[in-house]
N, C-alpha and C. Protein backbone atom coordinates (compact mmCIF):
# COMPACT_ATOMS: atom_id res chain seq x y z
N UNK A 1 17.26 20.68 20.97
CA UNK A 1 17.34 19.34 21.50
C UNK A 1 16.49 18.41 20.65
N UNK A 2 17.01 17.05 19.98
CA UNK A 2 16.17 16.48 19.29
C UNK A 2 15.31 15.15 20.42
N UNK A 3 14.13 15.15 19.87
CA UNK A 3 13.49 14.33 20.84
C UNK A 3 14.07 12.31 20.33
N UNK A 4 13.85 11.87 20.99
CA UNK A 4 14.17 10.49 20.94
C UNK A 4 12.88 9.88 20.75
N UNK A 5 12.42 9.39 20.31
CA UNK A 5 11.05 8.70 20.16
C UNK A 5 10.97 7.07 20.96
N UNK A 6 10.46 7.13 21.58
CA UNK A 6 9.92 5.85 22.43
C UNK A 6 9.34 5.12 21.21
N UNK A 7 9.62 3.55 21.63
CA UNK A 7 9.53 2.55 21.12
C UNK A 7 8.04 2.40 20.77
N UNK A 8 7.70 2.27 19.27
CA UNK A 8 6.50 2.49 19.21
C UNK A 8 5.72 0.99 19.10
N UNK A 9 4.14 1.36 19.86
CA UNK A 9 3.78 0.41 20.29
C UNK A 9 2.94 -0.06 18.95
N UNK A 10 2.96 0.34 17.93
CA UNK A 10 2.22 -0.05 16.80
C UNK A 10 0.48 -0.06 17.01
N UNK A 11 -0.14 0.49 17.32
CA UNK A 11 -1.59 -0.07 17.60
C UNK A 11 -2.05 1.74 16.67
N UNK A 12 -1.88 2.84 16.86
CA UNK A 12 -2.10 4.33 17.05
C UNK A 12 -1.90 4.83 15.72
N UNK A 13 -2.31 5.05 14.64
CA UNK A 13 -1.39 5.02 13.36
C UNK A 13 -2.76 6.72 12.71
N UNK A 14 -1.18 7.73 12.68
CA UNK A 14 -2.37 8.92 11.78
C UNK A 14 -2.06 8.91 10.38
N UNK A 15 -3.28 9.00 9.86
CA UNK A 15 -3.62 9.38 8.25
C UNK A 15 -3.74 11.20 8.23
N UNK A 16 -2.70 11.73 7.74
CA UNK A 16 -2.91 12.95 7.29
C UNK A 16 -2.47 13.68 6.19
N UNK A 17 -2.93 14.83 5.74
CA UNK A 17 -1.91 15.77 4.94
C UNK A 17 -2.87 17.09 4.63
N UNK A 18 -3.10 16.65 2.93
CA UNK A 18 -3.67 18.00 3.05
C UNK A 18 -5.13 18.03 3.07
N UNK A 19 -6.17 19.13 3.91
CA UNK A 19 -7.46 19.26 3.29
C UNK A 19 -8.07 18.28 2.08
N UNK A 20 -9.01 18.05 1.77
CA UNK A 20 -9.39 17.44 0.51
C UNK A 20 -8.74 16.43 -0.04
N UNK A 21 -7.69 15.65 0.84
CA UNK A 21 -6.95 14.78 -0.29
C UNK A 21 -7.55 13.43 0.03
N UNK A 22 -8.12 13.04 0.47
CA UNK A 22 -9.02 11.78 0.18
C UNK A 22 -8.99 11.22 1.97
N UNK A 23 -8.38 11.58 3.44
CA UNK A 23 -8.28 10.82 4.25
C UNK A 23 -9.56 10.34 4.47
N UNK A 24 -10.56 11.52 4.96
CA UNK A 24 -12.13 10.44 5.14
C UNK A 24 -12.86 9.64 4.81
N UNK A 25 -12.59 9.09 3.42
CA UNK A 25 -13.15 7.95 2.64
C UNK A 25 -12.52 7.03 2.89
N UNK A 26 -10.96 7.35 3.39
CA UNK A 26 -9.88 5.87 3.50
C UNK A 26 -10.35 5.57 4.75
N UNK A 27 -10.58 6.09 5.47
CA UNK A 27 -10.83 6.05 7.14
C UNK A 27 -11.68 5.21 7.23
N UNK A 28 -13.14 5.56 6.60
CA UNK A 28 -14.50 4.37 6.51
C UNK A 28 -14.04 3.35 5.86
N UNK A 29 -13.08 3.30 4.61
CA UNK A 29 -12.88 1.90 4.32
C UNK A 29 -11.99 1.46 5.21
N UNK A 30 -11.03 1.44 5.87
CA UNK A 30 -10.36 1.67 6.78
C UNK A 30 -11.38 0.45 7.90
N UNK A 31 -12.57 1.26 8.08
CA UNK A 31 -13.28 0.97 9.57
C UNK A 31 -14.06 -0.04 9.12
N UNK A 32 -14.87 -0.19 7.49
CA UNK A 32 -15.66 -0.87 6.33
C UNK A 32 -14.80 -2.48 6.79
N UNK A 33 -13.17 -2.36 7.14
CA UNK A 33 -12.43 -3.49 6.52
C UNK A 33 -12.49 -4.20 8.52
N UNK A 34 -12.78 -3.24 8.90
CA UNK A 34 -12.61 -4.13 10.59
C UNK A 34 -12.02 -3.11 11.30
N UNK A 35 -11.01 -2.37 10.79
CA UNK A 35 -10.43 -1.98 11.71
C UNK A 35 -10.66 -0.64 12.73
N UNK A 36 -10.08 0.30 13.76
CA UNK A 36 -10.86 0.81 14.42
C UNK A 36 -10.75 1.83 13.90
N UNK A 37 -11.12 3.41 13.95
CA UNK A 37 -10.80 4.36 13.01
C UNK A 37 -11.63 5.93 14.04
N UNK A 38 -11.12 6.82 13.89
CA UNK A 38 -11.18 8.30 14.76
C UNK A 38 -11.58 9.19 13.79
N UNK A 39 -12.93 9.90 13.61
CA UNK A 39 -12.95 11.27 12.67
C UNK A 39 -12.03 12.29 13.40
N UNK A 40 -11.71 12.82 12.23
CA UNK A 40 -11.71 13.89 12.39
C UNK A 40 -12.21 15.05 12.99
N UNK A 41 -10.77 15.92 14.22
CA UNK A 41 -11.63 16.64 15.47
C UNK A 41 -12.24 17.86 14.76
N UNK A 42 -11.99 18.45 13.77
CA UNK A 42 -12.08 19.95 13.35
C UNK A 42 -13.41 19.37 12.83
N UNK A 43 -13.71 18.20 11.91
CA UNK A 43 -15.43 18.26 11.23
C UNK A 43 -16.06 17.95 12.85
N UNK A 44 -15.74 17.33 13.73
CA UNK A 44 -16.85 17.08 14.44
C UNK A 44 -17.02 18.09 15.69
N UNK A 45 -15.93 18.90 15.72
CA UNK A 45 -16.35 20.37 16.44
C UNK A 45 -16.94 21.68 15.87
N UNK A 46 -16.71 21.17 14.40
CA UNK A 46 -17.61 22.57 13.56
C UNK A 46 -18.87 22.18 13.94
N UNK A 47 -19.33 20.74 14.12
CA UNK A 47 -20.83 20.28 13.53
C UNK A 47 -21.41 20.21 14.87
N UNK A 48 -20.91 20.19 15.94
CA UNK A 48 -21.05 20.28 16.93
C UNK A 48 -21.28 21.81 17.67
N UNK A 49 -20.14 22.44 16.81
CA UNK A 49 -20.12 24.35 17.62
C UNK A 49 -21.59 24.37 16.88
N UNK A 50 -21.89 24.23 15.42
CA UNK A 50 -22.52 24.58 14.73
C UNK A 50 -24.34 24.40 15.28
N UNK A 51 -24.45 22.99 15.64
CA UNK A 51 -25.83 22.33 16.10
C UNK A 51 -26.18 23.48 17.49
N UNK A 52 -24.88 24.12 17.77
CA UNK A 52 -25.76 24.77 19.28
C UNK A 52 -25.51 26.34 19.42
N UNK A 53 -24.94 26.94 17.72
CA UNK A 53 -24.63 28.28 17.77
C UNK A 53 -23.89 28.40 18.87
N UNK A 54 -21.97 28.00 18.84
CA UNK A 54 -21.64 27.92 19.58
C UNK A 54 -20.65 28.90 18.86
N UNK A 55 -19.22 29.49 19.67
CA UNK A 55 -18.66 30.24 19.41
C UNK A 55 -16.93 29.40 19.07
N UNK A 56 -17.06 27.98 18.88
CA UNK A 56 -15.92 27.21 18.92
C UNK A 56 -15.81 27.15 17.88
N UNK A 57 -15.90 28.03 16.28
CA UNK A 57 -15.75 27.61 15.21
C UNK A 57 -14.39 28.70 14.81
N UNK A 58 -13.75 28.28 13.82
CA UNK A 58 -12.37 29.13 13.18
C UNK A 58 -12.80 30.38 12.76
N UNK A 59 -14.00 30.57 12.28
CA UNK A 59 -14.46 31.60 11.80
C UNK A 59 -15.37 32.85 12.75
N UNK A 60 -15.14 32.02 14.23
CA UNK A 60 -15.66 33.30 15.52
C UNK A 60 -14.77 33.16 16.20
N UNK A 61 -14.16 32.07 16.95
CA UNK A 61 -12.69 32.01 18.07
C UNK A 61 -11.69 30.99 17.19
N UNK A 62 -11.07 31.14 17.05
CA UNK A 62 -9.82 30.28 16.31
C UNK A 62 -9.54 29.70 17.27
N UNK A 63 -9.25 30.43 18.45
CA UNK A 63 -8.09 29.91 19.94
C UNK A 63 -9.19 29.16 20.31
N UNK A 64 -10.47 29.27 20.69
CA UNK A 64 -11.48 28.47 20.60
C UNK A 64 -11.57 26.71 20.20
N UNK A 65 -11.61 27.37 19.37
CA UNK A 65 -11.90 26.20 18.07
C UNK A 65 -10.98 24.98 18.32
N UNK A 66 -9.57 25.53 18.35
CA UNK A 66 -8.41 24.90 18.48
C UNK A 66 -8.33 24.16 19.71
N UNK A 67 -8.67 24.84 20.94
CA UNK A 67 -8.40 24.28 22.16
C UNK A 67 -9.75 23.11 22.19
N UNK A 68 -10.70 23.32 21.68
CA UNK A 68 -11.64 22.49 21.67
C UNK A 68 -11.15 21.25 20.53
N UNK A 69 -10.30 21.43 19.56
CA UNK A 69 -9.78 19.97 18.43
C UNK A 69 -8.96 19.10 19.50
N UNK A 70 -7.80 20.24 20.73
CA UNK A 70 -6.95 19.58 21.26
C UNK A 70 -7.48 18.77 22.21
N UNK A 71 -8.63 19.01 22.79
CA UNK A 71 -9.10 18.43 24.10
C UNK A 71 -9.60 16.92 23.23
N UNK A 72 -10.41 17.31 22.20
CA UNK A 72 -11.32 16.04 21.58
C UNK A 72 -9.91 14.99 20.88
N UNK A 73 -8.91 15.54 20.36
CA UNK A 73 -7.81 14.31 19.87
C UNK A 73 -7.14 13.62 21.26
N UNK A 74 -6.75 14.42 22.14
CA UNK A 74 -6.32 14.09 23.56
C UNK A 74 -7.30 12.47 24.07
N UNK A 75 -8.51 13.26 23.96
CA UNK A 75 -9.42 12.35 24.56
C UNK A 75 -9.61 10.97 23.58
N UNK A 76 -9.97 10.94 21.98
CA UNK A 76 -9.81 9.91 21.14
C UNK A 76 -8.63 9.11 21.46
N UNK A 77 -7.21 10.28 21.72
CA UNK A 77 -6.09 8.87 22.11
C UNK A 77 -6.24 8.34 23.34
N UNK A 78 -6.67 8.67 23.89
CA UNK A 78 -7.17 7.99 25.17
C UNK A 78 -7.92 6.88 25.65
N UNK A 79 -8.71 7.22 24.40
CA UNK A 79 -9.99 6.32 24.80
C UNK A 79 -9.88 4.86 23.71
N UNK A 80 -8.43 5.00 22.91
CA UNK A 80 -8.19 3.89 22.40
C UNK A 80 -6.80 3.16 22.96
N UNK A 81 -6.68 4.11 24.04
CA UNK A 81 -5.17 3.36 24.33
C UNK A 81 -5.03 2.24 24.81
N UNK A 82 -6.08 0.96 25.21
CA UNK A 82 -5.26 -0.02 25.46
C UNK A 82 -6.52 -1.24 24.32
N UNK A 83 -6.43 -0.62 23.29
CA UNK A 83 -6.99 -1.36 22.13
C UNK A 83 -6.61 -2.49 21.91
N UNK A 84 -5.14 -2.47 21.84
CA UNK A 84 -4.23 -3.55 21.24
C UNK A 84 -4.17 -4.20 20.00
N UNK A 85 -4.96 -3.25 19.15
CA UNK A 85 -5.25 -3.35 17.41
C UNK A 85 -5.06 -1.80 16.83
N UNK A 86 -4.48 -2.71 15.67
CA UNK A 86 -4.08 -1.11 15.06
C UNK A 86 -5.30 -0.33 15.15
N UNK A 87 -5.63 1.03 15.34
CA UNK A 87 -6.58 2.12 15.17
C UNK A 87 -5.70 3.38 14.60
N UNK A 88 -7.19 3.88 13.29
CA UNK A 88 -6.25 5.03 12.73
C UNK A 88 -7.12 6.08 12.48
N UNK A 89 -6.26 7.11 12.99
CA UNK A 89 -6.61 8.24 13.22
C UNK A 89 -6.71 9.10 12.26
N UNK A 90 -8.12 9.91 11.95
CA UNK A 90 -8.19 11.17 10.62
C UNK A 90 -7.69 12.03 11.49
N UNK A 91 -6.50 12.52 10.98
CA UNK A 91 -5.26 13.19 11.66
C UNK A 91 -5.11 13.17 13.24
N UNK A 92 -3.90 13.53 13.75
CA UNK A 92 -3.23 13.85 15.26
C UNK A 92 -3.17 14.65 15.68
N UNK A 93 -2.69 14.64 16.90
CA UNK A 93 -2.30 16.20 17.40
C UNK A 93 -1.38 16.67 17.14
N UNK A 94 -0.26 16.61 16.23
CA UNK A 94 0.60 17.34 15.47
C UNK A 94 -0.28 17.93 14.41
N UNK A 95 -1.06 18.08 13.82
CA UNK A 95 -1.76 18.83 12.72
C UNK A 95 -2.32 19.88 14.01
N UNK A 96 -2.41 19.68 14.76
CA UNK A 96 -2.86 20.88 15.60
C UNK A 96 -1.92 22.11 15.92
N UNK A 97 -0.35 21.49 15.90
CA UNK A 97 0.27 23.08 15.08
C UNK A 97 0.34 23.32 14.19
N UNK A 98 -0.02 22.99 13.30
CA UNK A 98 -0.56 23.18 11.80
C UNK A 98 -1.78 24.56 12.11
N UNK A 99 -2.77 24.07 12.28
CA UNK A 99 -3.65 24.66 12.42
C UNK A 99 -3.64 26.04 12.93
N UNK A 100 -2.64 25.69 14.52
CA UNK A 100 -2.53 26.92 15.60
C UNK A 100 -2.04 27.97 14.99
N UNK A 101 -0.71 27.38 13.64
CA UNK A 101 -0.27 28.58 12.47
C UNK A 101 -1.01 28.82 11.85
N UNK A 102 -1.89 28.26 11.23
CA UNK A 102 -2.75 28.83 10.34
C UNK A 102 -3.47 30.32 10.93
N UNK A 103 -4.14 29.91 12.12
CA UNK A 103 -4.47 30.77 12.35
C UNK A 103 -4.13 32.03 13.38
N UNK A 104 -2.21 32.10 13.52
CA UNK A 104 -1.68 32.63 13.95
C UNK A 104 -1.60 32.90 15.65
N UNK A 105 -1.51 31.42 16.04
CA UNK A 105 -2.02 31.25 17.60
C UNK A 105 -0.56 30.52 18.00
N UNK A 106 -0.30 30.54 19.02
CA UNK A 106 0.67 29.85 20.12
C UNK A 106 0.53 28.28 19.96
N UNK A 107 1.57 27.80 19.32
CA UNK A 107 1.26 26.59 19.39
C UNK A 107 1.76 25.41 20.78
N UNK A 108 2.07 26.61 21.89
CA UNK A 108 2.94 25.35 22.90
C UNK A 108 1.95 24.39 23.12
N UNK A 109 0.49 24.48 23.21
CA UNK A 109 -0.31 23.39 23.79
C UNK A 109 -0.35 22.79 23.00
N UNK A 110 -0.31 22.54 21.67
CA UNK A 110 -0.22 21.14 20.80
C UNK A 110 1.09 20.42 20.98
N UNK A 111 2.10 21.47 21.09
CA UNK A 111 3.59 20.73 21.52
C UNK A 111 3.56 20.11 22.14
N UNK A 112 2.80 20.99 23.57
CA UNK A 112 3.47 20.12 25.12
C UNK A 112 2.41 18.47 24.84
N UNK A 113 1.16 18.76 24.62
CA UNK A 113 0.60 17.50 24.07
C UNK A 113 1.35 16.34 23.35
N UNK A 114 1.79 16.63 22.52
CA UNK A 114 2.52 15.74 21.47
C UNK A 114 3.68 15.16 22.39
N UNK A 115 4.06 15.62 23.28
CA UNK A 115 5.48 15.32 24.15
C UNK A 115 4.81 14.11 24.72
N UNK A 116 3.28 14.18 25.13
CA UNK A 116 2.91 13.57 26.29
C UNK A 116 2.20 12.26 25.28
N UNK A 117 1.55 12.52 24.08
CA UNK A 117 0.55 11.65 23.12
C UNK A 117 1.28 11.78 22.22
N UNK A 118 2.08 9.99 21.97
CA UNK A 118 2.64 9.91 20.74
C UNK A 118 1.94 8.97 19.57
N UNK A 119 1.87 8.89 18.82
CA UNK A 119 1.26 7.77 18.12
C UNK A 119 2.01 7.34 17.60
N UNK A 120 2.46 6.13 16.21
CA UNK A 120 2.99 5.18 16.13
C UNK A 120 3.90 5.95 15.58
N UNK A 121 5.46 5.70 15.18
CA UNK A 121 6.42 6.42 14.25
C UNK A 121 5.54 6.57 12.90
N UNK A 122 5.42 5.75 12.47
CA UNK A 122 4.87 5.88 10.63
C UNK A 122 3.65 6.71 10.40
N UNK A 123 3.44 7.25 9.77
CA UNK A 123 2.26 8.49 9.19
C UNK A 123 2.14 8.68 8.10
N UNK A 124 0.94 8.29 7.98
CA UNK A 124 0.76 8.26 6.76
C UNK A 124 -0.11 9.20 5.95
N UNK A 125 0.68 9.97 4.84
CA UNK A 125 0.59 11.47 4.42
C UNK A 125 0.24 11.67 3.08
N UNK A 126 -1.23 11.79 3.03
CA UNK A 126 -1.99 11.90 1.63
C UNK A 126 -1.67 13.38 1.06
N UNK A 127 -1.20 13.44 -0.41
CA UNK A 127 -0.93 14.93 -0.79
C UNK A 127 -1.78 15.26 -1.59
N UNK A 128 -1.75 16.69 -1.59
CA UNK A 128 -2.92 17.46 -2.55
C UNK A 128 -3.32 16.79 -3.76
N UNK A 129 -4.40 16.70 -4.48
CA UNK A 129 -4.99 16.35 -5.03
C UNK A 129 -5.73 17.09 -5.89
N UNK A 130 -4.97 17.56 -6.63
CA UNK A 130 -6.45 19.18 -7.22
C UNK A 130 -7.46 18.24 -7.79
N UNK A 131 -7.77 17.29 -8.53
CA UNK A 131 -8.97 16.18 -9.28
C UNK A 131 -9.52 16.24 -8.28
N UNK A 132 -9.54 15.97 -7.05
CA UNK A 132 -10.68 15.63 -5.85
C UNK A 132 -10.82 16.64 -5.28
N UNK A 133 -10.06 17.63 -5.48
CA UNK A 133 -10.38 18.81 -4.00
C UNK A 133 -11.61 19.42 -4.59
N UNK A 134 -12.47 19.43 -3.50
CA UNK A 134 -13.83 20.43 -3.74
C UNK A 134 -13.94 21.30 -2.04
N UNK A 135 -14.59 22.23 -2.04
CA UNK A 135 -14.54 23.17 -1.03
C UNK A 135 -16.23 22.62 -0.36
N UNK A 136 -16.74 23.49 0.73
CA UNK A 136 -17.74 22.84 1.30
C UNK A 136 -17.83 23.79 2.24
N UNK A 137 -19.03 23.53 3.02
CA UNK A 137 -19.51 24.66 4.22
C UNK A 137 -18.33 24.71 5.25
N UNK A 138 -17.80 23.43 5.54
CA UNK A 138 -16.62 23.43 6.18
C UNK A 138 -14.96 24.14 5.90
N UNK A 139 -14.98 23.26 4.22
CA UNK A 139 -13.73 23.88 4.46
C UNK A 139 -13.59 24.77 3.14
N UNK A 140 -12.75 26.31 3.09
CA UNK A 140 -13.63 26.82 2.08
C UNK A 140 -12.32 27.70 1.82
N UNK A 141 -10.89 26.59 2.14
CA UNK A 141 -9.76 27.20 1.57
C UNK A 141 -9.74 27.03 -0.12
N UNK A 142 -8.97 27.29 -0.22
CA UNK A 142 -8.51 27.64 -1.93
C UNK A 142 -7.47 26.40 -1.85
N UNK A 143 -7.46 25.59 -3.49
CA UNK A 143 -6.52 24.45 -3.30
C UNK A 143 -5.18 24.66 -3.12
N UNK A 144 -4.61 25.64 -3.44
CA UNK A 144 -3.12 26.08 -2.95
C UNK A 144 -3.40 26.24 -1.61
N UNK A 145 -4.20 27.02 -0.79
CA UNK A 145 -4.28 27.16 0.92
C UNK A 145 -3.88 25.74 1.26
N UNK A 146 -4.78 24.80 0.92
CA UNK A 146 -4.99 23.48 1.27
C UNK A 146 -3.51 22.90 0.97
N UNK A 147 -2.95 22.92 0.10
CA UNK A 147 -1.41 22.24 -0.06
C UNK A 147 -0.77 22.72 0.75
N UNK A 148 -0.35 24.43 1.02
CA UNK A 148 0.33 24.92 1.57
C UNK A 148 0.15 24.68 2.87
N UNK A 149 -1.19 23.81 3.79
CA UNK A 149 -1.45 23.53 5.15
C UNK A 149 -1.04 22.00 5.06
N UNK A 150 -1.35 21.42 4.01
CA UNK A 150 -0.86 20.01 4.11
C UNK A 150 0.55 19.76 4.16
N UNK A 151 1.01 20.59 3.35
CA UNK A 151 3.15 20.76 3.56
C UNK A 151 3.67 21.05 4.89
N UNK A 152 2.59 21.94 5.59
CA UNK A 152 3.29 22.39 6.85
C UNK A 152 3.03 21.09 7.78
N UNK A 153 1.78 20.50 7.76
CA UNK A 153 1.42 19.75 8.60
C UNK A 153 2.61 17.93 8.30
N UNK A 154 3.18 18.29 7.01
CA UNK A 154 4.34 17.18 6.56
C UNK A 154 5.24 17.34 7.66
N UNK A 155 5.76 18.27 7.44
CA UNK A 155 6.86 18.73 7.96
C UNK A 155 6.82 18.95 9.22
N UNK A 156 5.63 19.26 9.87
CA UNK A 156 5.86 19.31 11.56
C UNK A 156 5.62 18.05 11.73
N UNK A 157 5.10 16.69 11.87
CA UNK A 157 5.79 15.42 11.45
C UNK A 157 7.03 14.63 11.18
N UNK A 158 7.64 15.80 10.19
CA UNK A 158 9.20 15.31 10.14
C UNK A 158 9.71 15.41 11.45
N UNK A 159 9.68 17.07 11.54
CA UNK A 159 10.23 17.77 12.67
C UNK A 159 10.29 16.87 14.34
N UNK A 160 8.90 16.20 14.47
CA UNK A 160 8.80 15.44 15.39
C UNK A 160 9.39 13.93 15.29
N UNK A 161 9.84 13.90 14.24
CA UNK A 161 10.51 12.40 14.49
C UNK A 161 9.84 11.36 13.93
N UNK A 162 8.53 11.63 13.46
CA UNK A 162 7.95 10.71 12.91
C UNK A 162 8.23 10.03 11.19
N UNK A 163 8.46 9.24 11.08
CA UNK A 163 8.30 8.48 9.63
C UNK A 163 7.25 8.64 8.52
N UNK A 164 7.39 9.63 7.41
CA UNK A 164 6.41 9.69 6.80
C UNK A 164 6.40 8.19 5.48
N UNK A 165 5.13 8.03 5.22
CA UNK A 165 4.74 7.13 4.40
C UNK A 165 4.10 7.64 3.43
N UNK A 166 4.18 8.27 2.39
CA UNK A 166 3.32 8.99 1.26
C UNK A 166 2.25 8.13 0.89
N UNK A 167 1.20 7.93 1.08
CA UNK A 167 0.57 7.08 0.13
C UNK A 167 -0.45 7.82 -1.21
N UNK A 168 0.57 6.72 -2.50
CA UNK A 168 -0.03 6.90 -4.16
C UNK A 168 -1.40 8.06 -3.64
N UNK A 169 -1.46 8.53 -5.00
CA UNK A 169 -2.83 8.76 -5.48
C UNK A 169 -3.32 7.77 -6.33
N UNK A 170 -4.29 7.44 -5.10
CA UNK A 170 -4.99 6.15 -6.43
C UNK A 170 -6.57 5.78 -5.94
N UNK A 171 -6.87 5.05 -6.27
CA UNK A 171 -8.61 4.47 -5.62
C UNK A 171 -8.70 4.75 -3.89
N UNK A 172 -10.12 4.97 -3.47
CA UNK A 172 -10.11 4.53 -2.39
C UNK A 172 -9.60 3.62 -1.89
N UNK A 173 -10.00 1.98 -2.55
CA UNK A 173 -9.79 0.76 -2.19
C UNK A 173 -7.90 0.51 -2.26
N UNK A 174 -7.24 0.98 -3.23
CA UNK A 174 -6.16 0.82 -3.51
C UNK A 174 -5.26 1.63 -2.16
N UNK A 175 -5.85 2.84 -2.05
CA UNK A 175 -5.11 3.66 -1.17
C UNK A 175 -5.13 3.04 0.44
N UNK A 176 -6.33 2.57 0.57
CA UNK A 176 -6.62 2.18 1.90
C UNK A 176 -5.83 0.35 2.24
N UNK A 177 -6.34 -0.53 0.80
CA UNK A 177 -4.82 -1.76 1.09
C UNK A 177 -3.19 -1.20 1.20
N UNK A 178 -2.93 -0.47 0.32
CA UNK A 178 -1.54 0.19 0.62
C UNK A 178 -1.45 0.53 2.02
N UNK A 179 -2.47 1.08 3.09
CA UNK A 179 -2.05 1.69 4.45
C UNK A 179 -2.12 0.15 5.23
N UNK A 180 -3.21 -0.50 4.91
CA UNK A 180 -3.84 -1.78 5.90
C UNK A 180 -2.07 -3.11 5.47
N UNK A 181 -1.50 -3.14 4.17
CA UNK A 181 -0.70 -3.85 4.24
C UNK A 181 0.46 -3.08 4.91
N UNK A 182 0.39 -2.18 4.80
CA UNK A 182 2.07 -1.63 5.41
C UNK A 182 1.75 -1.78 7.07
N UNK A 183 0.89 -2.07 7.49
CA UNK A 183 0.95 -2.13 9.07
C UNK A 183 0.54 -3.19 9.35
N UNK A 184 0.36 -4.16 8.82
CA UNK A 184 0.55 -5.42 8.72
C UNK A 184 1.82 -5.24 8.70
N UNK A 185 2.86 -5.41 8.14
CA UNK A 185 3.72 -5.87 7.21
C UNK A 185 5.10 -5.25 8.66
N UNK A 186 4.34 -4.00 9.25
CA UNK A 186 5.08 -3.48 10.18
C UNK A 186 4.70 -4.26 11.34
N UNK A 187 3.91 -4.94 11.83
CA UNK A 187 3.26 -5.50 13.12
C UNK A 187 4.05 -6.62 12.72
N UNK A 188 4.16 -7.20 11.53
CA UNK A 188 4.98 -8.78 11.46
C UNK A 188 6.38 -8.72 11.85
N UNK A 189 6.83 -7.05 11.60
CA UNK A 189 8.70 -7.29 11.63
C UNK A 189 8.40 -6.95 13.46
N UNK A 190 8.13 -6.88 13.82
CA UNK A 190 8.50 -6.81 15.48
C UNK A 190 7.95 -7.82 16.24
């Protein structure tokens, strides 16, 4: 059954793709330029499992880990829903079946989520980058891992109906006017 997508309200807009490809720098310029902006749930539940030797990290409970990204994106869309300005998100809850494959888990609870939390049609999907990818306490895939999670996380996107927007590899500043004019440019046609 293909889903129909409700009329999107333009305010909700995710930046994703792969690991390492530049979203968190666009995000602060992003937030630098006015606008409202969401980290990322996986850095701020590692740093969080991490501060209290907690067992919510990928590398002690995966199913863990995961159910703890879904609760914290759930709650970010929530807590911006009647903003009425664009706000953009370091990724959605569609990267959360991304993830749930990665680490070989059931993904219905990111589904049934996504049925219920939609964000805007357009998504905008930064691709691998080997020049910038560097690894870190966090994330400590290999740059093919990292493409091969950013492709899947494309494509379950497609799959959902959403509009991808590639944006260039290019400057911070360049990458982040390319996202800030296209939603402009989308808020003017409606």
């Amino acid at each position: 059954m293909m889903y129909q997508p409700r009329q999107s309200v333009r305010s909700r807009f995710v930046v994703t793709g792969a690991p390492g490809s530049g979203k968190t720098p666009i995000l602060r310029e992003l937030v630098r330029r006015g606008f409202l902006g969401v980290n990322e749930p996986a850095r701020e539940i590692l740093a969080e499992q991490r501060a209290i030797a907690g067992n919510g990290v990928y590398d002690k409970d995966p199913q863990l880990f995961c159910d703890l990204m879904l609760e914290r994106a759930i709650a970010d869309y929530n807590r911006l829903g009647g903003a009425g300005e664009p706000a953009f998100f370091d990724r959605g809850i569609p990267d959360l079946v991304g993830y749930a494959e990665l680490f070989a888990l059931d993904t219905s609870a990111a589904l049934a989520a996504w049925r219920r939390y939609r964000y805007d049609d357009v998504v905008f999907v930064l691709p691998a980058w080997p020049e910038i990818y560097v690894t870190d306490g966090d994330r400590q895939m290999t740059f093919e891992a990292s493409q091969a999670f950013g492709e899947r996380v494309r494509q379950v996107y497609l799959d959902l109906c959403y509009s991808i927007v590639e944006v260039p590899r290019d400057s911070v500043e360049r990458r982040t006017r390319f996202i800030a004019e296209h939603v402009r440019h989308a808020q003017n046609a409606t």
